[in-house]
Protein backbone atom coordinates (compact mmCIF):
# COMPACT_ATOMS: atom_id res chain seq x y z
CA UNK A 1 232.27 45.85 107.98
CA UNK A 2 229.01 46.27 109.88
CA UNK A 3 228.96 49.89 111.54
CA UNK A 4 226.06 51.23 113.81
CA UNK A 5 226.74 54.59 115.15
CA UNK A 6 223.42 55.25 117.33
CA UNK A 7 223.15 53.74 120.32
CA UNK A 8 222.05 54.17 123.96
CA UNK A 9 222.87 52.86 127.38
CA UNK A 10 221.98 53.26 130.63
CA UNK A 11 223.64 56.48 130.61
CA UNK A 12 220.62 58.21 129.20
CA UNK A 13 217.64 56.13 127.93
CA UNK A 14 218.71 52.76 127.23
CA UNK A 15 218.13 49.47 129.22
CA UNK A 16 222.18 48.00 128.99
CA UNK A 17 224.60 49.78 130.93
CA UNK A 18 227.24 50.67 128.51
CA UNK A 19 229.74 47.22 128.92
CA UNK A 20 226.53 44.86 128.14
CA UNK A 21 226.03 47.67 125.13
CA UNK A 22 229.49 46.75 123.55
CA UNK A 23 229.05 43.11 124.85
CA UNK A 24 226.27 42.30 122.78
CA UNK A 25 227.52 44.69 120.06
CA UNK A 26 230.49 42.17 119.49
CA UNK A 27 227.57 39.36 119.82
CA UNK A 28 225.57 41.06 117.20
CA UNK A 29 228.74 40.47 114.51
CA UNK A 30 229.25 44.34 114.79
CA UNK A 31 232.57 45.90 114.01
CA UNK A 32 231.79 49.70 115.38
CA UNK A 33 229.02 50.69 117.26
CA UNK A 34 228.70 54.39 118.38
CA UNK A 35 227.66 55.49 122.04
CA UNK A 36 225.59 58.21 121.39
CA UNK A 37 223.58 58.58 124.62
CA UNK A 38 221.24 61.86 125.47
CA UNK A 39 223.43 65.08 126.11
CA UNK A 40 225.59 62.73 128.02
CA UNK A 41 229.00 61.21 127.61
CA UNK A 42 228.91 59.44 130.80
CA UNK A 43 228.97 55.94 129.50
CA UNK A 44 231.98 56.43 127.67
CA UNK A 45 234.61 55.29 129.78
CA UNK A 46 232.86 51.99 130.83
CA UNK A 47 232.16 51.42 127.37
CA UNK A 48 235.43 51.58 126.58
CA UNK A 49 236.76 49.67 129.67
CA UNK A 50 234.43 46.68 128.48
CA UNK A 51 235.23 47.18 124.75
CA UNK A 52 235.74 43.10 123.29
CA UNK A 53 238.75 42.88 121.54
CA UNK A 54 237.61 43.33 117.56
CA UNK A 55 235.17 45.97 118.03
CA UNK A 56 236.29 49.59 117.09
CA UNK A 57 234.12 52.15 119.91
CA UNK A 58 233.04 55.47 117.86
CA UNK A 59 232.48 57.82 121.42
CA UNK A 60 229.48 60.49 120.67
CA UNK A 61 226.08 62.11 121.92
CA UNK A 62 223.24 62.83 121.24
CA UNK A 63 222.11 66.88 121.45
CA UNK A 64 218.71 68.03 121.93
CA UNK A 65 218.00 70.84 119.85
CA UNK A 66 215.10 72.87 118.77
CA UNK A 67 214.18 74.84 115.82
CA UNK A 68 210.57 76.75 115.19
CA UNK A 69 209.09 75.31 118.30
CA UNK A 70 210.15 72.16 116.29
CA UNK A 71 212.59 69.03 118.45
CA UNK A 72 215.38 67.91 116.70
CA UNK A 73 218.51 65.30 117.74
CA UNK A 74 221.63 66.11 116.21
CA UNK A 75 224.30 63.36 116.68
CA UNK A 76 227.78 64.64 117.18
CA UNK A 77 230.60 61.84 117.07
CA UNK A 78 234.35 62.03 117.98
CA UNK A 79 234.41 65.38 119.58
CA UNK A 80 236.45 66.59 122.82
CA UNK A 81 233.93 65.81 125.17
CA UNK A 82 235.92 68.41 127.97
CA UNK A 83 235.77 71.14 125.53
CA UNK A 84 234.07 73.63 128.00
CA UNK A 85 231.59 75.17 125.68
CA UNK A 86 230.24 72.28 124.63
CA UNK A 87 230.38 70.58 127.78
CA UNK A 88 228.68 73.69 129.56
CA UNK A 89 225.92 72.98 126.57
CA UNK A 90 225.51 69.93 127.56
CA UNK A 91 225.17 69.98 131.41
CA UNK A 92 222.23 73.25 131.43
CA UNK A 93 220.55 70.75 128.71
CA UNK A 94 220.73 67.63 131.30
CA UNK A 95 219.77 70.08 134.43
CA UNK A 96 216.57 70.83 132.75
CA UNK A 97 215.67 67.01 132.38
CA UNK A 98 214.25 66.82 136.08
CA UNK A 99 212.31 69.18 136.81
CA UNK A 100 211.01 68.74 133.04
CA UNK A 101 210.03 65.06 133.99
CA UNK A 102 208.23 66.31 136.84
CA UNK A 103 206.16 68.62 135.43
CA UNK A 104 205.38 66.07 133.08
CA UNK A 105 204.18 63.92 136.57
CA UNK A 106 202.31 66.64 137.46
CA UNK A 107 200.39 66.95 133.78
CA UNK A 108 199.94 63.34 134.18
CA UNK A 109 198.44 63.39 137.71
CA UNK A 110 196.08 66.17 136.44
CA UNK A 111 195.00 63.71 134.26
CA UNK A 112 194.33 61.00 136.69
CA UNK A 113 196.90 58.85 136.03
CA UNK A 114 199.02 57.68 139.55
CA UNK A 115 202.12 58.25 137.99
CA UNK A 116 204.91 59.10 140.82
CA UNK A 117 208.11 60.82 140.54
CA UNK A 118 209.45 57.95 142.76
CA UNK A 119 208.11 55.52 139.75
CA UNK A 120 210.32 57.47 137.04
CA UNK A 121 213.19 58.48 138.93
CA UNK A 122 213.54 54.47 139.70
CA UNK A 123 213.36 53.99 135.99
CA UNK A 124 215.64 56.22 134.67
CA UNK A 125 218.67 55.10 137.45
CA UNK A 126 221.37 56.92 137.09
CA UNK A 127 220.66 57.95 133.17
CA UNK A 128 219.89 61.38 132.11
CA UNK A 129 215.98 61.06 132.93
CA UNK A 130 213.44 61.78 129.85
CA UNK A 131 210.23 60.79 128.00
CA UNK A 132 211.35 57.22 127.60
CA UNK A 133 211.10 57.27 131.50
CA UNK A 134 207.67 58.64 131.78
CA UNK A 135 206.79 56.12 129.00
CA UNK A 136 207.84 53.42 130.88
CA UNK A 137 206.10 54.45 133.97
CA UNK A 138 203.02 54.61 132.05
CA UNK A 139 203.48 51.30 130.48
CA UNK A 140 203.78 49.77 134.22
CA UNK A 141 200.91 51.37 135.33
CA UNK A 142 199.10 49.51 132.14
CA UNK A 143 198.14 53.04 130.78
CA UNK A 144 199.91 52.11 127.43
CA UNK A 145 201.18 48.66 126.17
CA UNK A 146 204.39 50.32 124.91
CA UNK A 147 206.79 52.91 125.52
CA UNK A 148 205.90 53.80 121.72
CA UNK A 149 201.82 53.90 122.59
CA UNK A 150 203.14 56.42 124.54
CA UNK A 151 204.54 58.92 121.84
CA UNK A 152 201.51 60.13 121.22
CA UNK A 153 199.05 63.46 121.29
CA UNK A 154 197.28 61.71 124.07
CA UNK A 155 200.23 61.02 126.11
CA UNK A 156 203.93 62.47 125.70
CA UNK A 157 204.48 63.71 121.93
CA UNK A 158 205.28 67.11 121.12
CA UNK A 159 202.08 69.10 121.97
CA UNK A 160 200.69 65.95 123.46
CA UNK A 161 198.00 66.57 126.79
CA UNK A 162 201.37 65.52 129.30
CA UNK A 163 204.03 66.96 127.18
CA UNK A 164 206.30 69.68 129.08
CA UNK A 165 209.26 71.58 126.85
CA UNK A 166 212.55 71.24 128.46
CA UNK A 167 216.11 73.44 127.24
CA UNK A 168 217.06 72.41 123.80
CA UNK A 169 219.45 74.27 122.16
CA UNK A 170 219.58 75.87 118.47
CA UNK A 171 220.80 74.02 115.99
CA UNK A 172 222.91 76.20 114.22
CA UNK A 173 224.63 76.63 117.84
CA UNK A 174 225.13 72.87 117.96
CA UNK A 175 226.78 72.65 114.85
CA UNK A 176 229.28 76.11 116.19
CA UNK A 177 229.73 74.02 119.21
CA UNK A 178 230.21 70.58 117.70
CA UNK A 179 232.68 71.73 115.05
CA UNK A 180 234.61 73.26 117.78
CA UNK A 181 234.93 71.10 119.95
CA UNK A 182 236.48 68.88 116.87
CA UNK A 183 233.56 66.67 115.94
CA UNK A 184 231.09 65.75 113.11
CA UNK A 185 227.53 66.27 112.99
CA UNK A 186 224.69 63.90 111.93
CA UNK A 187 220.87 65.29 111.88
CA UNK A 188 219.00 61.86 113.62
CA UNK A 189 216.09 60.28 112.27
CA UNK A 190 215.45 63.62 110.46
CA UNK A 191 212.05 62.56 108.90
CA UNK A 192 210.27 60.67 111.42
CA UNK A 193 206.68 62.33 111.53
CA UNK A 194 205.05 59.69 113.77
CA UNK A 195 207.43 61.70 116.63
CA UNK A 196 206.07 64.37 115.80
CA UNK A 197 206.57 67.93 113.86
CA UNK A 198 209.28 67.48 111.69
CA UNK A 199 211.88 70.25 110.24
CA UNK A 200 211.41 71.65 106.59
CA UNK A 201 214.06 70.61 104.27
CA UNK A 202 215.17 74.38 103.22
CA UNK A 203 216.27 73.91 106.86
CA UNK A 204 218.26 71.06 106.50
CA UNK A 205 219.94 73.24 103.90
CA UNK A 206 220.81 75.99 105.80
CA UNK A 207 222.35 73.48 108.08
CA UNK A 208 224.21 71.87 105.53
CA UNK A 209 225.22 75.41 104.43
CA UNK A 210 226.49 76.07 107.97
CA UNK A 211 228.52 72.90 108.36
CA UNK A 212 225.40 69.58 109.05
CA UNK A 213 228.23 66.74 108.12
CA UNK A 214 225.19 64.33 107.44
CA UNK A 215 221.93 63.15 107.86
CA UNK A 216 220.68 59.41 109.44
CA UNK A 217 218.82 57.95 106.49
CA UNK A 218 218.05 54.59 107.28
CA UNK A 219 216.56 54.17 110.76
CA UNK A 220 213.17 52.42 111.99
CA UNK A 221 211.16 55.63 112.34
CA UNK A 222 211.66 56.00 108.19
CA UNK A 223 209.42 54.73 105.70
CA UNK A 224 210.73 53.50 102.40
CA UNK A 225 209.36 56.93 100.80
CA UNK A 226 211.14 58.96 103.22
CA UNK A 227 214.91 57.09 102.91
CA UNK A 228 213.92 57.70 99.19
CA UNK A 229 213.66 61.75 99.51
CA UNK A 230 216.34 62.05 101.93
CA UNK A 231 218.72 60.05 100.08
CA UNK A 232 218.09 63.15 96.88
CA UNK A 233 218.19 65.61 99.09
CA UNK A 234 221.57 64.31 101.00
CA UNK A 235 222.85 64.10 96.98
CA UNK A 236 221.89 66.86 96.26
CA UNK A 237 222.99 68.85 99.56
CA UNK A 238 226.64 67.09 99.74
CA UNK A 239 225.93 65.42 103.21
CA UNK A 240 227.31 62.04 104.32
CA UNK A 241 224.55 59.51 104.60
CA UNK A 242 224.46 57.19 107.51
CA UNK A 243 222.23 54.32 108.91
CA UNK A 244 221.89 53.27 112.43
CA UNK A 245 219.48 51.37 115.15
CA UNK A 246 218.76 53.68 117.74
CA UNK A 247 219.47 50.49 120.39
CA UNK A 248 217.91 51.23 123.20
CA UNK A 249 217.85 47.65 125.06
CA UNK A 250 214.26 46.99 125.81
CA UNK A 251 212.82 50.11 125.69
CA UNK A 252 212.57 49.05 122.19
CA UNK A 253 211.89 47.10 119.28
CA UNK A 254 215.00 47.40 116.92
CA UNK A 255 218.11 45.53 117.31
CA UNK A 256 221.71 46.21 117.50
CA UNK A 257 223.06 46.08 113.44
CA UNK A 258 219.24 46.74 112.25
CA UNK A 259 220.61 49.53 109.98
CA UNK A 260 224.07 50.09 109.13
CA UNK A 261 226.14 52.77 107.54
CA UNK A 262 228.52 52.22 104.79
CA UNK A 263 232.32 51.83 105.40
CA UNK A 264 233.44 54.60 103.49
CA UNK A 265 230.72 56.57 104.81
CA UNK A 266 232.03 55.80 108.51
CA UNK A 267 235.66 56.37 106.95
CA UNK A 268 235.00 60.03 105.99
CA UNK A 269 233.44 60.77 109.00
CA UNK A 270 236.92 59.75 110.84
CA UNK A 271 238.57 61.49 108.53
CA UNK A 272 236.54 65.13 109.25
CA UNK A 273 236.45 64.65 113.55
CA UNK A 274 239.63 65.85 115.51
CA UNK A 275 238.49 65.81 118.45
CA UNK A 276 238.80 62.09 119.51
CA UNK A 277 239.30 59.03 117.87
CA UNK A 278 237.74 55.68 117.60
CA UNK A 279 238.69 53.22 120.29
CA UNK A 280 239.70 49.63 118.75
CA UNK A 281 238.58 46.73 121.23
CA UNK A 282 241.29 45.35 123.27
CA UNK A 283 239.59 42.01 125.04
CA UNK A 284 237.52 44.24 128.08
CA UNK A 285 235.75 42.43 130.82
């Protein structure tokens, strides 16, 4: 089996709307792909709609969290996405996205670049707006050749000269609020320092200690020296490792099935969640 279980549509950040997602999931010799889109579960139900019949959908998000002034994603799969405390979570995250981005304009403009919030608000559609936006903006205007040129001090990284905080909520309430609402939890990318600040691993702990189901170990953003010492300390903590691709269409480089997680991995975490269940394919159009 060949299982990816991070993924993003048009729903948040990504470039596919979510039935081209699961289209070219199928293409890509997947088996299950998860749609884990920003503090959204929007996509969901065209995902599944579209689903090709042989691939199994895994329906998740994304949460934006934050932790001693320090961003982190924590990837929640399979829970009850009406649970109201979670879903309340969710929405005051999203409202904050807007007027987020356009203070981020506004740093931008400061800085002399033309940047609208006409330009971004085209780009993001009707996705849950973000960086990735701004990025892309800047990329049209020729300020950056990538969206990932743009991830930087100069531009939109944490601390960066046009970077703006937006609501991100505690871990340790994301976990409460995960677990609740019957799902399993997955720190993302947990070691990827060219994003920025990264979280201490006595944190990761005390996350495990407090219920973290996992950590992403294999994903672009991860050296071969950091898979190495998260792999020990996922040993060593008890926590599920997974592997994943971060799709996000064209907004960049990796591709569907890049990293995958192991079956028995992706078994145990359908074995923890209770709050939904994977979705086999049926033949969607």
């Amino acid at each position: 089996m060949r299982i990816d279980l991070h993924t993003h549509s048009t729903a948040s950040d990504g470039t596919d709307t979510p039935g081209q997602l699961v289209r070219k999931a199928a293409a890509a010799g997947l088996d299950v792909v998860a749609l884990t889109d920003h503090d959204t579960t929007r996509g969901h139900a065209e995902a599944v709609a579209a689903l090709p019949e042989g691939l199994t959908l895994v329906t998740g998000a994304e949460l934006s969290c934050r932790i001693d002034g320090v961003s982190m994603h924590m990837l929640a799969y399979l829970f009850d996405p009406e649970e109201p405390a979670l879903l309340a979570e969710r929405e005051l995250v999203r409202d904050d996205r807007v007027p987020r981005a356009k203070a981020m304009v506004a740093k931008l403009n400061a800085l002399g670049v033309p940047v609208t919030w006409e330009q971004v608000a085209r780009i993001a559609g009707d996705g849950s707006v973000g960086r990735p936006h701004v990025a892309t903006a800047l990329v049209e205007l020729g300020v950056v050749p990538t969206v990932g040129d743009a991830f930087t001090e100069e531009w939109l990284a944490d601390g960066g000269r046009a970077f703006v905080e937006k609501h991100e909520t505690d871990p340790f309430e994301a976990l409460r609020l995960i677990k609740a609402a019957g799902g399993v939890a997955v720190f993302a990318h947990p070691a990827a320092a060219k994003r920025g600040r990264t979280v201490p691993e006595s944190t990761i702990a005390e996350l495990a200690a407090a219920g973290l189901d996992g950590v992403e170990v294999d994903h672009m953003d991860h050296d071969a020296d950091a898979r190495a010492r998260l792999r020990g300390l996922a040993e060593e903590l008890g926590l599920l490792m997974t592997g994943s691709s971060d799709y996000h269409g064209s907004r960049k480089t990796c591709l569907l099935g890049e990293y995958t997680t192991d079956p028995e991995v992706y078994g145990e975490i359908t074995r923890r969640a209770f709050g939904a269940f994977p979705v086999p394919g049926a033949g969607g159009v």
